[in-house]
N, C-alpha and C. Protein backbone atom coordinates (compact mmCIF):
# COMPACT_ATOMS: atom_id res chain seq x y z
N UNK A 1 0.83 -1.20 0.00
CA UNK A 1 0.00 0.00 0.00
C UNK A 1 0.87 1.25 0.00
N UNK A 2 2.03 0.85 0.99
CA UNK A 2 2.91 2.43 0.74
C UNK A 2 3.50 2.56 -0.87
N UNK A 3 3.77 1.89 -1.74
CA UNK A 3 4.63 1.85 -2.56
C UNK A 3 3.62 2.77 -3.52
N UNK A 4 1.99 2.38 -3.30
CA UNK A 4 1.21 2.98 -4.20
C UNK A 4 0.81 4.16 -4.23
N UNK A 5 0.99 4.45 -2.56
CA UNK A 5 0.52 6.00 -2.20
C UNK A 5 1.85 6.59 -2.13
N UNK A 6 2.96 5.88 -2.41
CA UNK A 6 3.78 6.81 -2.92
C UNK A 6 4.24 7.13 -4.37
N UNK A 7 3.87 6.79 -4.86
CA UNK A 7 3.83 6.63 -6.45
C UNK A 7 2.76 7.81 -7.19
N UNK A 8 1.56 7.27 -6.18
CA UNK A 8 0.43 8.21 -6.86
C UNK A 8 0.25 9.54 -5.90
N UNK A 9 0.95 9.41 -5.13
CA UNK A 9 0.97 10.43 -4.04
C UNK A 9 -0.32 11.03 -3.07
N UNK A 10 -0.58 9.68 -2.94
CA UNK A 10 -2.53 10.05 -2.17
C UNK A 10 -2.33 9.43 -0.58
N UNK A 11 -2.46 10.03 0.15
CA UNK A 11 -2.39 9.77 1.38
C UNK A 11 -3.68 8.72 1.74
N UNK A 12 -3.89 8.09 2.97
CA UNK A 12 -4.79 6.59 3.36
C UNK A 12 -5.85 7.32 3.31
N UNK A 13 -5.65 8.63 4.25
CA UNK A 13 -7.52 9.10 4.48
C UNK A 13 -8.35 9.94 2.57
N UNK A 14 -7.03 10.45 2.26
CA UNK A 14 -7.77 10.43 1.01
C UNK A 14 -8.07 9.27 0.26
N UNK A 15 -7.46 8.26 -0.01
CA UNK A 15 -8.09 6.58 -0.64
C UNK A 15 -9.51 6.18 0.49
N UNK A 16 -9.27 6.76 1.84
CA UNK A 16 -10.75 6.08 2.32
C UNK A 16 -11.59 7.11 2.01
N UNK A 17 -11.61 8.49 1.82
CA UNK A 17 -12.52 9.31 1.22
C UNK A 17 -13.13 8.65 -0.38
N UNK A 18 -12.42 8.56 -1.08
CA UNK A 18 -12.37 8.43 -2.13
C UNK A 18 -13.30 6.25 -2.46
N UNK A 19 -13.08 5.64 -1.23
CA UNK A 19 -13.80 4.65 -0.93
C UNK A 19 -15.19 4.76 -0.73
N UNK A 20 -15.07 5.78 0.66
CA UNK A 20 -16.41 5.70 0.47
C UNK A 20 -17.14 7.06 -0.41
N UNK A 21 -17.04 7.42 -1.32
CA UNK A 21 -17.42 7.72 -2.45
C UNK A 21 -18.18 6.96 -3.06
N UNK A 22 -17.44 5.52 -3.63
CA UNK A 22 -17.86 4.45 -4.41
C UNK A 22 -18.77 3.68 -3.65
N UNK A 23 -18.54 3.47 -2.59
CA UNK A 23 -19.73 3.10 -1.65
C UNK A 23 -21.02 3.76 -1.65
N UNK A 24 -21.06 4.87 -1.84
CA UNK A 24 -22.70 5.96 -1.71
C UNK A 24 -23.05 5.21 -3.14
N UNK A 25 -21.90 5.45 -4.40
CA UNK A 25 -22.69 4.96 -5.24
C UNK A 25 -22.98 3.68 -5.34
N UNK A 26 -22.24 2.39 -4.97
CA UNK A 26 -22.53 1.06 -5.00
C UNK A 26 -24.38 0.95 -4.65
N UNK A 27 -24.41 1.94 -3.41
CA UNK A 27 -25.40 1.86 -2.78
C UNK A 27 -26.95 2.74 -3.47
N UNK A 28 -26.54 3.05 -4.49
CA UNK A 28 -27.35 3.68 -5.38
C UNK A 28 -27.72 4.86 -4.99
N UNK A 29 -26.56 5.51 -4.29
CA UNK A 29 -27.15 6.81 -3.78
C UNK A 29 -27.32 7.98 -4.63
N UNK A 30 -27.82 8.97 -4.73
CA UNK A 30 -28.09 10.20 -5.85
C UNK A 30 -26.74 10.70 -5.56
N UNK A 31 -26.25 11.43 -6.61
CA UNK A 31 -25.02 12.14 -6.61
C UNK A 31 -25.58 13.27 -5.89
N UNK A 32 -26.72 14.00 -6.07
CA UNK A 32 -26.74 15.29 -5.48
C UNK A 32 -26.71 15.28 -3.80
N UNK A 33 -26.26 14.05 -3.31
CA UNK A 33 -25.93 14.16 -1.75
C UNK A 33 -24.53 14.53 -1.41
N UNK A 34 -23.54 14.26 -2.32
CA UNK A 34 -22.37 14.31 -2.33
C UNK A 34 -21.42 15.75 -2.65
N UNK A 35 -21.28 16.05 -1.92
CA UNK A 35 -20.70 17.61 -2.03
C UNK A 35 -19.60 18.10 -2.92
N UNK A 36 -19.65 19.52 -3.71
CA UNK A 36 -19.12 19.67 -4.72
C UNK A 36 -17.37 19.65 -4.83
N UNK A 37 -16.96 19.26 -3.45
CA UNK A 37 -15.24 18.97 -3.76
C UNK A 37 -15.38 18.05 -4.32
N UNK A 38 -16.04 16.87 -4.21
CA UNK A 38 -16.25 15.40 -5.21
C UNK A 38 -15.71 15.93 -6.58
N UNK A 39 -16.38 16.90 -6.84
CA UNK A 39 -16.11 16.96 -8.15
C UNK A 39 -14.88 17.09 -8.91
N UNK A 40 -14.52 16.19 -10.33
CA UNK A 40 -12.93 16.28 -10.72
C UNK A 40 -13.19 17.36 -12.31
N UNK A 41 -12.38 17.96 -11.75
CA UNK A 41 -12.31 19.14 -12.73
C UNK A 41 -11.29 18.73 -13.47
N UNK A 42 -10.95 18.57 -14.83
CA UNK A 42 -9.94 18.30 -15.88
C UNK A 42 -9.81 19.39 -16.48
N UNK A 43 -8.64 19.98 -16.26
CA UNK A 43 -7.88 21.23 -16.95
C UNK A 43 -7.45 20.79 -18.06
N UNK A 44 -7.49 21.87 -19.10
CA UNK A 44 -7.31 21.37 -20.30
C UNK A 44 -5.70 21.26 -20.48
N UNK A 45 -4.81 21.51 -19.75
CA UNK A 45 -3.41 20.58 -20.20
C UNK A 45 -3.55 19.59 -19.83
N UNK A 46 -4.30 18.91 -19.13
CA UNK A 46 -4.19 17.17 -18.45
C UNK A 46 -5.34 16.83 -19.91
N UNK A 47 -6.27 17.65 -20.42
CA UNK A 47 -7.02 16.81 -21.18
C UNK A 47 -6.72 16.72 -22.43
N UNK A 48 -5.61 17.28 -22.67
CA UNK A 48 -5.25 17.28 -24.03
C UNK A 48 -3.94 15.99 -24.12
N UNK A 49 -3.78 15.67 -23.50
CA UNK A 49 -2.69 14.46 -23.15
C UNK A 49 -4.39 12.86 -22.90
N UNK A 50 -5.30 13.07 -22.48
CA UNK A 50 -6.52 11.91 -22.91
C UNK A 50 -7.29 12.41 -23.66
N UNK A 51 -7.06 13.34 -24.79
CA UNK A 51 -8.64 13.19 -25.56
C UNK A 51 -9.05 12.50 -26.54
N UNK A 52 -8.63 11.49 -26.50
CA UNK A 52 -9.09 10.19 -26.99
C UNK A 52 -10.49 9.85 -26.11
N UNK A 53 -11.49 9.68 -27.13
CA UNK A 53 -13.13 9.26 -26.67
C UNK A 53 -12.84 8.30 -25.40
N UNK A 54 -11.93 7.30 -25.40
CA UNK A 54 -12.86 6.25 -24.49
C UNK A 54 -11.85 6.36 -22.94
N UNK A 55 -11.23 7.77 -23.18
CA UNK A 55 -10.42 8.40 -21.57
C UNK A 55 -11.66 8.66 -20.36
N UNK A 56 -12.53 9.55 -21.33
CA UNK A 56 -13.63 10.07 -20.39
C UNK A 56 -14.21 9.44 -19.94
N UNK A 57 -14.65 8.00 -21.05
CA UNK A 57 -16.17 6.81 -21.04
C UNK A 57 -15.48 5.97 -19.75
N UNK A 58 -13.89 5.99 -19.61
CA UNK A 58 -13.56 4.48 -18.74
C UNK A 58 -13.36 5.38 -17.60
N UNK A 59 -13.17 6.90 -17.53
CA UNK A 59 -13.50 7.37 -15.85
C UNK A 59 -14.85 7.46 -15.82
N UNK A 60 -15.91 7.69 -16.26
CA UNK A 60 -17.02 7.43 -16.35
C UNK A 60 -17.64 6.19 -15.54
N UNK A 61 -17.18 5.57 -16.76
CA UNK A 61 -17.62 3.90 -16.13
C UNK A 61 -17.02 3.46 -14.84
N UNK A 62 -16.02 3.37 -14.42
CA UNK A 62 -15.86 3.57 -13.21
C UNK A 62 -16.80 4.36 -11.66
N UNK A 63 -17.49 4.65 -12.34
CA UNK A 63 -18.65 5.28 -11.04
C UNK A 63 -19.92 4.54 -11.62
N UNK A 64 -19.73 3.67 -11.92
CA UNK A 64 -21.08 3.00 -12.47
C UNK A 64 -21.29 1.05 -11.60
N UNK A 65 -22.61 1.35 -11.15
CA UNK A 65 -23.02 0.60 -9.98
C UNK A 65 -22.33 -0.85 -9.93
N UNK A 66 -22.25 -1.48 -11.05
CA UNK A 66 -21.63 -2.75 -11.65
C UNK A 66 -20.12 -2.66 -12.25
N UNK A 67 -19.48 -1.71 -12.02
CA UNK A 67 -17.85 -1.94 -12.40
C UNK A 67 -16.91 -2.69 -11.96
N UNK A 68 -16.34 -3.08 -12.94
CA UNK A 68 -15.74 -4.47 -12.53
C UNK A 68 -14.12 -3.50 -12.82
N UNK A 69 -13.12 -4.31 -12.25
CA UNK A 69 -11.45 -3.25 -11.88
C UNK A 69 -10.54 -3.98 -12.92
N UNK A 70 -11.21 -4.51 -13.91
CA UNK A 70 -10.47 -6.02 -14.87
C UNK A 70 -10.54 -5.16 -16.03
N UNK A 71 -9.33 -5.13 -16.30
CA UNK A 71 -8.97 -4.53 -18.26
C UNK A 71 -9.96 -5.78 -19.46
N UNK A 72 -10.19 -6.51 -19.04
CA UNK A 72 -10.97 -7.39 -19.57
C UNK A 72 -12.43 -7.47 -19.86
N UNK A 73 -13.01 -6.88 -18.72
CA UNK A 73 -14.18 -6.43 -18.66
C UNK A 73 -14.55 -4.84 -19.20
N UNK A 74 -13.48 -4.31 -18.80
CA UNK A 74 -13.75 -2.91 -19.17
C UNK A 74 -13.97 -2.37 -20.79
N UNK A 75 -12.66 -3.21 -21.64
CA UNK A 75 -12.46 -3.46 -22.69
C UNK A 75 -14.23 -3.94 -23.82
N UNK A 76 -14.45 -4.91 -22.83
CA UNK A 76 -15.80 -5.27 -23.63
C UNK A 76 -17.10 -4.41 -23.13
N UNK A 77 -17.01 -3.97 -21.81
CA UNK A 77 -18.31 -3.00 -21.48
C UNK A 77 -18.04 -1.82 -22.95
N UNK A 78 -16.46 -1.69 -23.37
CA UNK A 78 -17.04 0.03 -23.86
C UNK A 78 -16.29 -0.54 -25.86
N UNK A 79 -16.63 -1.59 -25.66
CA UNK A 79 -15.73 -1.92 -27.49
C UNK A 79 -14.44 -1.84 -27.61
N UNK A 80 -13.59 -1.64 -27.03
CA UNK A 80 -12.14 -1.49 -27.45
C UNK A 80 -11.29 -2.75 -26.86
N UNK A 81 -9.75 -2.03 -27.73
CA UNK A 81 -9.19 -3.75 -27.82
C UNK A 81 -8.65 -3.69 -26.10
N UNK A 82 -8.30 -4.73 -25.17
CA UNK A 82 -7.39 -4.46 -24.11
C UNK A 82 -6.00 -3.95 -24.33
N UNK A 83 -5.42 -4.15 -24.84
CA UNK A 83 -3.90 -3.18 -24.80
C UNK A 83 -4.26 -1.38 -25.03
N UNK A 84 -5.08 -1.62 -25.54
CA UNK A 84 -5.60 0.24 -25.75
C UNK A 84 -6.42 0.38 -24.30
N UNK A 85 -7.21 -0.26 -23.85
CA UNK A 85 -7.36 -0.05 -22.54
C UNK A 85 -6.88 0.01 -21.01
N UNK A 86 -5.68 -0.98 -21.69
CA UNK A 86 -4.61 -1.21 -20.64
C UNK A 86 -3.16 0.04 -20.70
N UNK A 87 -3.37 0.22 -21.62
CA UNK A 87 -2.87 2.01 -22.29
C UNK A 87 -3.31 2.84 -21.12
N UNK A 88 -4.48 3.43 -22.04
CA UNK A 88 -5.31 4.35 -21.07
C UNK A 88 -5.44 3.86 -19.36
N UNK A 89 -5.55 3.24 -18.81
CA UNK A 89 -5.65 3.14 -17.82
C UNK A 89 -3.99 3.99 -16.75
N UNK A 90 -2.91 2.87 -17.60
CA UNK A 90 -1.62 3.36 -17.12
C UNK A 90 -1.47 4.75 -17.12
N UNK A 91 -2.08 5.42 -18.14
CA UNK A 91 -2.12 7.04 -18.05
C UNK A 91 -2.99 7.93 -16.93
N UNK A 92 -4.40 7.32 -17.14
CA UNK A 92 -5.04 7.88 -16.19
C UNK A 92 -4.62 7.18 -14.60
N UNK A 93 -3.91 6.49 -14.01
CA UNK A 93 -3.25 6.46 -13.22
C UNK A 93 -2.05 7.52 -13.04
N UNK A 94 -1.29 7.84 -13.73
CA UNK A 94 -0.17 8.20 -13.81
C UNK A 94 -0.62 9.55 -13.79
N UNK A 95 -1.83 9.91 -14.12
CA UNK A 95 -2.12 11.31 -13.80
C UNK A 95 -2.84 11.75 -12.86
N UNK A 96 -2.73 10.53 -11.99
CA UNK A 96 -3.68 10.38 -10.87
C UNK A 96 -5.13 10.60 -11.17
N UNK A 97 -6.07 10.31 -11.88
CA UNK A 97 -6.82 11.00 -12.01
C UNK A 97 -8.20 9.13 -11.54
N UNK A 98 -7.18 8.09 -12.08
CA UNK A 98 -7.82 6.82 -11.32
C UNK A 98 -6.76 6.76 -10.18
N UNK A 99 -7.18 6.33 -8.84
CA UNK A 99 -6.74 6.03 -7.54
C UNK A 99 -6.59 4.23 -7.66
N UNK A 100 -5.71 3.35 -7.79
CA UNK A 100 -5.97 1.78 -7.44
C UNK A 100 -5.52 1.55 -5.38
N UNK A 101 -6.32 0.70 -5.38
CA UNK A 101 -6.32 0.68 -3.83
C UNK A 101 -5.12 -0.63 -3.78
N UNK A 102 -5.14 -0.77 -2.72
CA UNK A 102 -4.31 -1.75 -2.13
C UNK A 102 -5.24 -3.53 -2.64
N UNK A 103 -6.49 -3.59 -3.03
CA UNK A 103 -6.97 -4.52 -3.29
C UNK A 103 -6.90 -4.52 -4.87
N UNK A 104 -6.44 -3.54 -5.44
CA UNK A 104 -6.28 -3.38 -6.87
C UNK A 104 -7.68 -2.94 -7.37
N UNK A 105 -8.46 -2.09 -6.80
CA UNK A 105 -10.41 -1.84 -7.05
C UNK A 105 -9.63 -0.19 -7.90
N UNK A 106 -10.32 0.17 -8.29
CA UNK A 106 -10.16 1.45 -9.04
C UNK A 106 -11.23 2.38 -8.46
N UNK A 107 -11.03 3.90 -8.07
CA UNK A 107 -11.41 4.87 -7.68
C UNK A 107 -11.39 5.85 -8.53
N UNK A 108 -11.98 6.90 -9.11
CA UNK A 108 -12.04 7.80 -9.98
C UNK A 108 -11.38 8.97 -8.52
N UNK A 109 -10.82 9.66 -8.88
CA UNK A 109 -10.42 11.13 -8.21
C UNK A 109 -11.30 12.03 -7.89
N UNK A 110 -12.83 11.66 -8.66
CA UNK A 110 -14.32 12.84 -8.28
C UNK A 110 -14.96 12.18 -8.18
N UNK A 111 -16.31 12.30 -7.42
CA UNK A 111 -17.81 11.40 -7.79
C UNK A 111 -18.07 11.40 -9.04
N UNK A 112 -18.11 12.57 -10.05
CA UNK A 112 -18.21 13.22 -11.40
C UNK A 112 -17.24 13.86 -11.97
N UNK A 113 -17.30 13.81 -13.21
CA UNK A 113 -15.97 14.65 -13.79
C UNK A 113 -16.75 15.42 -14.61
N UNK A 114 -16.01 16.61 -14.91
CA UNK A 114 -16.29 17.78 -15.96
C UNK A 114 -15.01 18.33 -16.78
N UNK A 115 -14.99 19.25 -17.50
CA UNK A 115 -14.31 19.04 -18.21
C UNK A 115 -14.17 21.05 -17.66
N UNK A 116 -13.02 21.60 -17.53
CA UNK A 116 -12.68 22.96 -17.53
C UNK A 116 -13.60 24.14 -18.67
N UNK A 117 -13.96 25.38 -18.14
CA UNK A 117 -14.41 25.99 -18.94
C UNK A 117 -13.60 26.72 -20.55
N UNK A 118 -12.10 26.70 -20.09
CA UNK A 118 -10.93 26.64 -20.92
C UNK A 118 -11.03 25.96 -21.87
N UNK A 119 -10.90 26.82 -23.18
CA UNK A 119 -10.84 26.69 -24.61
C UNK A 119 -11.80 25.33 -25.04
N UNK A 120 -13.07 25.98 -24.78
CA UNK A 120 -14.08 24.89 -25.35
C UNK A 120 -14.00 24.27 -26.91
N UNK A 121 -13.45 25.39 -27.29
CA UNK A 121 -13.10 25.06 -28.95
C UNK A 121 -11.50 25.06 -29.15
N UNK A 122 -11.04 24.10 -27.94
CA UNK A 122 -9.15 23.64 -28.25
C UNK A 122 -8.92 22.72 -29.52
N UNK A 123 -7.79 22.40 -29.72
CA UNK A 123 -7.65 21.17 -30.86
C UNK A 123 -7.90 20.39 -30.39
N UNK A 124 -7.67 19.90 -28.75
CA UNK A 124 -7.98 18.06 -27.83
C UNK A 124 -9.23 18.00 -28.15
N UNK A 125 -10.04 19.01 -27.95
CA UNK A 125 -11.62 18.65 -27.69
C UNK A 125 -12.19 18.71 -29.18
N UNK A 126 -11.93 19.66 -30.20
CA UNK A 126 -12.58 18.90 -31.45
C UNK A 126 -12.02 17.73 -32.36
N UNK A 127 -10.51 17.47 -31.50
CA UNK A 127 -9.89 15.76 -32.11
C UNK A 127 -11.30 14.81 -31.70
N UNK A 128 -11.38 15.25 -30.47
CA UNK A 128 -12.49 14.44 -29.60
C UNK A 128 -13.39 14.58 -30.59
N UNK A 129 -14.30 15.54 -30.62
CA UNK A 129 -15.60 15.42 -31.23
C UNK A 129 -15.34 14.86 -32.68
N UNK A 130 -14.74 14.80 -33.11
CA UNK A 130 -14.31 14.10 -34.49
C UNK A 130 -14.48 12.61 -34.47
N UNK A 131 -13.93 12.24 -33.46
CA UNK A 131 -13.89 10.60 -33.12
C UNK A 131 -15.01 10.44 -32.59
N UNK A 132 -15.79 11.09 -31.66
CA UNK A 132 -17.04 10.52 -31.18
C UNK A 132 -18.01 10.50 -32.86
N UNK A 133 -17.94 11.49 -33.59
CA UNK A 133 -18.86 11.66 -34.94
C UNK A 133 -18.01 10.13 -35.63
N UNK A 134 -16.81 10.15 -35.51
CA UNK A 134 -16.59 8.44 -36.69
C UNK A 134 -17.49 7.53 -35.65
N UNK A 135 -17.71 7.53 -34.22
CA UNK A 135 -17.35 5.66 -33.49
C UNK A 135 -19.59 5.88 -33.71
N UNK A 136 -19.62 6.97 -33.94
CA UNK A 136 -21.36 7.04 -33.66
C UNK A 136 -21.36 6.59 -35.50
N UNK A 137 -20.35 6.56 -36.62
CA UNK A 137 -20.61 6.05 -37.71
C UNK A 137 -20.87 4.38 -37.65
N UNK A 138 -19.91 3.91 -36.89
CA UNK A 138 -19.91 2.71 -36.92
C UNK A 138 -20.32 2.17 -35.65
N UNK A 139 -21.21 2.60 -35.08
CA UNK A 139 -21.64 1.97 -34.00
C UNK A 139 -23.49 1.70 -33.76
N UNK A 140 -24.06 2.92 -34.29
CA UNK A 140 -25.23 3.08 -34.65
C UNK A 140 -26.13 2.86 -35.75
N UNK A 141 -27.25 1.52 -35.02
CA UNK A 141 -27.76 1.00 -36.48
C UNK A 141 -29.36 1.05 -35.69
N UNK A 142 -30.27 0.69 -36.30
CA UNK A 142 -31.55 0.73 -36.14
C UNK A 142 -32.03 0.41 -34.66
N UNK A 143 -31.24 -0.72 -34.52
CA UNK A 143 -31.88 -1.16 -32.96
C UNK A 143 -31.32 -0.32 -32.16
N UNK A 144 -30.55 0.20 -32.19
CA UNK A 144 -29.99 1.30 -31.12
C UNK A 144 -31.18 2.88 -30.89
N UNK A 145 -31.89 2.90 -31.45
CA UNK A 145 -32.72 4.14 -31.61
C UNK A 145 -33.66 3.98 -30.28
N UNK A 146 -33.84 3.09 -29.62
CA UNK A 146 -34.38 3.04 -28.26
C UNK A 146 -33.67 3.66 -27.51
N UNK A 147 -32.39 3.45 -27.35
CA UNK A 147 -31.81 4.41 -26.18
C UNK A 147 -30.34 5.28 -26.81
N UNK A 148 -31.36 5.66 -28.09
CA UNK A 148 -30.15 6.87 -28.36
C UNK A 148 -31.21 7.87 -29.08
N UNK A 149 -30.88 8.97 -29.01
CA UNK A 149 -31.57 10.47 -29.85
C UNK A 149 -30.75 11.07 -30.94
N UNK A 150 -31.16 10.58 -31.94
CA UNK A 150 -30.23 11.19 -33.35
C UNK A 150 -31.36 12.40 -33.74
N UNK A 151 -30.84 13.86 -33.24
CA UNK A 151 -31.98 14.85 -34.48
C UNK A 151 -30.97 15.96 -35.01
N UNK A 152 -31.58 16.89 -35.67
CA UNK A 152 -30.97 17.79 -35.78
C UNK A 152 -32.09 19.29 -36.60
N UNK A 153 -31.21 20.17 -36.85
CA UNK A 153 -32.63 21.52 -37.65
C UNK A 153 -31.41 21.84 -38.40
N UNK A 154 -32.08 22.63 -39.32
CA UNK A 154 -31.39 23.34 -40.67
C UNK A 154 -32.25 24.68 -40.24
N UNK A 155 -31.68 25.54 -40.37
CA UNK A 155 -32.20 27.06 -39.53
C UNK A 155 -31.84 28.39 -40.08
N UNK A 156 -32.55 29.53 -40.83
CA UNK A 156 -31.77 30.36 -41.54
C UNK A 156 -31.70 31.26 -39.67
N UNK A 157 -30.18 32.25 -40.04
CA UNK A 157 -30.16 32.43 -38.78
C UNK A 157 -29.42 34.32 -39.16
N UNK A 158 -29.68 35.41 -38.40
CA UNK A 158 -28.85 36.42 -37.86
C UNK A 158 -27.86 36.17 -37.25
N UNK A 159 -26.46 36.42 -37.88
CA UNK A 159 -25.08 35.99 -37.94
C UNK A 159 -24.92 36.83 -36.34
N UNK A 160 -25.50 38.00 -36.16
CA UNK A 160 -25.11 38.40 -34.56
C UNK A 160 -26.01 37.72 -33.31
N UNK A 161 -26.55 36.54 -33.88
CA UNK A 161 -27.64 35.54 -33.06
C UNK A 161 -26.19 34.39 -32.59
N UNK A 162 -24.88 34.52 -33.38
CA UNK A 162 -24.86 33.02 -33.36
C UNK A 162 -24.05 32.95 -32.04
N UNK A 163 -23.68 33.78 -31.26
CA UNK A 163 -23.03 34.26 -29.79
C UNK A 163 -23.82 33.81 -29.03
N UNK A 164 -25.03 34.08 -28.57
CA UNK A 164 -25.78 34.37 -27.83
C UNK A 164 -26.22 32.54 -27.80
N UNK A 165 -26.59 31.68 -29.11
CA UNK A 165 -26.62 30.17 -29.39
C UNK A 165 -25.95 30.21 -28.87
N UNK A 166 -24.62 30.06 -28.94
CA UNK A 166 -23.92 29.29 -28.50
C UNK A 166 -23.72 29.24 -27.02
N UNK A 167 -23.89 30.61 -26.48
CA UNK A 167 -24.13 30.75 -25.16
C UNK A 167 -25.59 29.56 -24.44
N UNK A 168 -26.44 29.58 -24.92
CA UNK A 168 -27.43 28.61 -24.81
C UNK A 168 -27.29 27.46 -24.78
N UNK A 169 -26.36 27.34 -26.05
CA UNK A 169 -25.80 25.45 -25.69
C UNK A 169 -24.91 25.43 -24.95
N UNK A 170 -24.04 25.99 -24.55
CA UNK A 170 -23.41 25.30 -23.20
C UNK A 170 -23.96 25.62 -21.93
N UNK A 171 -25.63 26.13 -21.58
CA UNK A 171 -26.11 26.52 -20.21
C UNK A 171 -26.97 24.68 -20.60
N UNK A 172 -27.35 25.07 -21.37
CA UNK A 172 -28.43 23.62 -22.16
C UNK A 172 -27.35 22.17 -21.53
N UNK A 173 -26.19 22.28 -21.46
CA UNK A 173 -24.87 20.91 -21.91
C UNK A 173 -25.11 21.07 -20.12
N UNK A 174 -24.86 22.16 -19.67
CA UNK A 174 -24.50 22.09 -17.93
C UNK A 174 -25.74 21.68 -17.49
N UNK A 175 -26.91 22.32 -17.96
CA UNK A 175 -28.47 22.15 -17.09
C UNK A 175 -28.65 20.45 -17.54
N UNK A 176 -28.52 19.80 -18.20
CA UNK A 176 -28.64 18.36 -18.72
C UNK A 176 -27.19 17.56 -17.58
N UNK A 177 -26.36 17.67 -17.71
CA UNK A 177 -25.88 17.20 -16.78
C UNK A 177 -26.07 17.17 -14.98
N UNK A 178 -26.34 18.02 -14.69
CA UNK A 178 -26.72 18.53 -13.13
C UNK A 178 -28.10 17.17 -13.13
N UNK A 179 -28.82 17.62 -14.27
CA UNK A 179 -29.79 16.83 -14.18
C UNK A 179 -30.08 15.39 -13.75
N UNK A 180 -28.66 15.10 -14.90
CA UNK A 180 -28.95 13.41 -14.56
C UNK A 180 -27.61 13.51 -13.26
N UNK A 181 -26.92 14.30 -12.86
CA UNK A 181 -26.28 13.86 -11.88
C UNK A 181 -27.36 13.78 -10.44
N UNK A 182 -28.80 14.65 -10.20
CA UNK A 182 -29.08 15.04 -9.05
C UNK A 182 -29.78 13.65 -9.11
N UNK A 183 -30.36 13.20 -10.81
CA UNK A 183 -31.62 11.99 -11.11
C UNK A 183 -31.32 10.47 -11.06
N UNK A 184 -30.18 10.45 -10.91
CA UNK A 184 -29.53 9.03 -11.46
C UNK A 184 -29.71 8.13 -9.59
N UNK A 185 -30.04 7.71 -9.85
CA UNK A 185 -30.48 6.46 -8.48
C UNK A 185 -29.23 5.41 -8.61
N UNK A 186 -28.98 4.73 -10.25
CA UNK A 186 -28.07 3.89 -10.40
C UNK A 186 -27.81 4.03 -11.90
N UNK A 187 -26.54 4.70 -11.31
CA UNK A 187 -25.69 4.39 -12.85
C UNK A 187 -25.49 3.37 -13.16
N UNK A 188 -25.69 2.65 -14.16
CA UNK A 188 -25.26 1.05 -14.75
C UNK A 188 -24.95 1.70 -16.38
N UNK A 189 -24.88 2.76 -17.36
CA UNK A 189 -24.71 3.22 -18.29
C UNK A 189 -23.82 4.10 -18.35
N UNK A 190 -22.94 4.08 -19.65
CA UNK A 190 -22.02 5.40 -19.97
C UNK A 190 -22.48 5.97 -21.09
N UNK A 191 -22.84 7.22 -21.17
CA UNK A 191 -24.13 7.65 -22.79
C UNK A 191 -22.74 9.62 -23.44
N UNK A 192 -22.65 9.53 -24.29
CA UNK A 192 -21.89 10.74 -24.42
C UNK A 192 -23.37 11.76 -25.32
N UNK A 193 -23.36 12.83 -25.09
CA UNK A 193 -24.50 13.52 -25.22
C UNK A 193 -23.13 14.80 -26.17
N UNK A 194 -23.48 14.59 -27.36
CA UNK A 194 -23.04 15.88 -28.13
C UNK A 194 -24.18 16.80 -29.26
N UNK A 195 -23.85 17.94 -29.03
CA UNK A 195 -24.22 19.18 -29.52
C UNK A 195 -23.83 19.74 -30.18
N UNK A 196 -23.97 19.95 -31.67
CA UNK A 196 -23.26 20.31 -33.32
C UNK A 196 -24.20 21.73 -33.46
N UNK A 197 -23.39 22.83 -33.48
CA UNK A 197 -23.69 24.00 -33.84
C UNK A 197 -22.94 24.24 -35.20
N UNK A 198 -23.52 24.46 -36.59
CA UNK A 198 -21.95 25.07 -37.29
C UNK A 198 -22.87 25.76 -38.29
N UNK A 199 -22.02 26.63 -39.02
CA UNK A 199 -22.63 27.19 -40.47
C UNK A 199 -22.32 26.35 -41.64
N UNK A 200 -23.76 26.10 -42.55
CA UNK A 200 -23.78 25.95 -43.71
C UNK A 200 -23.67 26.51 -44.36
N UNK A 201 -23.35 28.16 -44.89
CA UNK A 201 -23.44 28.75 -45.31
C UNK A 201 -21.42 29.03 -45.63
N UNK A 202 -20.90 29.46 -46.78
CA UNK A 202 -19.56 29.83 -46.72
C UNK A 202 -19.34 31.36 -46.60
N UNK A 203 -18.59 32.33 -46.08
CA UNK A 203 -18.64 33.32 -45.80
C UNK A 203 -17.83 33.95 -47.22
């Protein structure tokens, strides 16, 4: 146990904080009991070193009622190969951002993660949205339309409107999250929820 908390540099009472964390949720407790230091804020120099799609989905999944601490399992809950999972993992350790205990169980660093208000439109985050638009090419077929929402509008628009949108979609991205964080009884799902604003029009 010392070798780990010295490595990752987390002292015992923070790993038992961080325990019973996973405990409220094992226990299906609402996130909105859990107070806002829980929360792991990712600055965008740490997120530009994971923005690869399935960084976020496997800290994610990790707060989810049924997680299993096995590169094996994890690998098949979210589609990817294990050495790419066993990748990512070594990183998000190494950036502390997963805690492994002395039983080898995995801890996320927040109850929830978010992502910094810093450079919403960086290169990490639209590499990201690029890859989530290919894996939703090849991942989404008819039977999936039960628990997924594909829409969209075509909209003529006032070019000094498009500030003020965009201001809307990210109150819209925060008010939807709070949501299912206060609503969620039991996480057993990891769902990525994206929002495409752009012009059709060429200037």
């Amino acid at each position: 146990m010392e070798k780990i908390y010295a490595k990752l540099n987390v002292t015992e009472s923070s790993l038992q904080k961080l325990k019973e964390i996973h405990t409220q949720l094992k226990k299906r407790n609402s996130l909105k009991h859990l107070e806002k230091s829980n929360t792991l804020i990712i600055e965008e120099k740490i997120f530009s070193q994971i923005n690869d799609w399935y960084y976020l989905a496997i800290l994610e999944l990790v707060n989810t009622v049924d997680f299993q601490s096995n590169t094996e399992w994890i690998a098949q809950r979210i589609g990817l190969d294990k050495l790419s999972v066993q990748a990512a993992l070594d990183k998000l350790i190494h950036l502390e951002l997963i805690v492994v205990s002395e039983e080898g169980e995995f801890f996320t660093a927040g109850s929830h993660i978010v992502l910094s208000n810093d450079a919403e439109m960086s290169v990490a985050r639209t590499i990201r949205q690029k890859q989530i638009l290919d894996l939703l090419k090849l991942r989404f077929t008819e039977s999936d339309q039960v628990n997924a929402s594909l829409d969209s509008m075509t909209v003529a628009i006032d070019k000094n409107l498009i500030p003020e949108v965009q201001q809307r979609i990210s109150k819209f991205k925060k008010d939807l999250k709070n949501f299912i964080i206060k609503n969620s009884q039991e996480m057993d799902n990891v769902c990525e929820v994206q929002v495409n604003f752009i012009k059709l029009t060429l200037d």
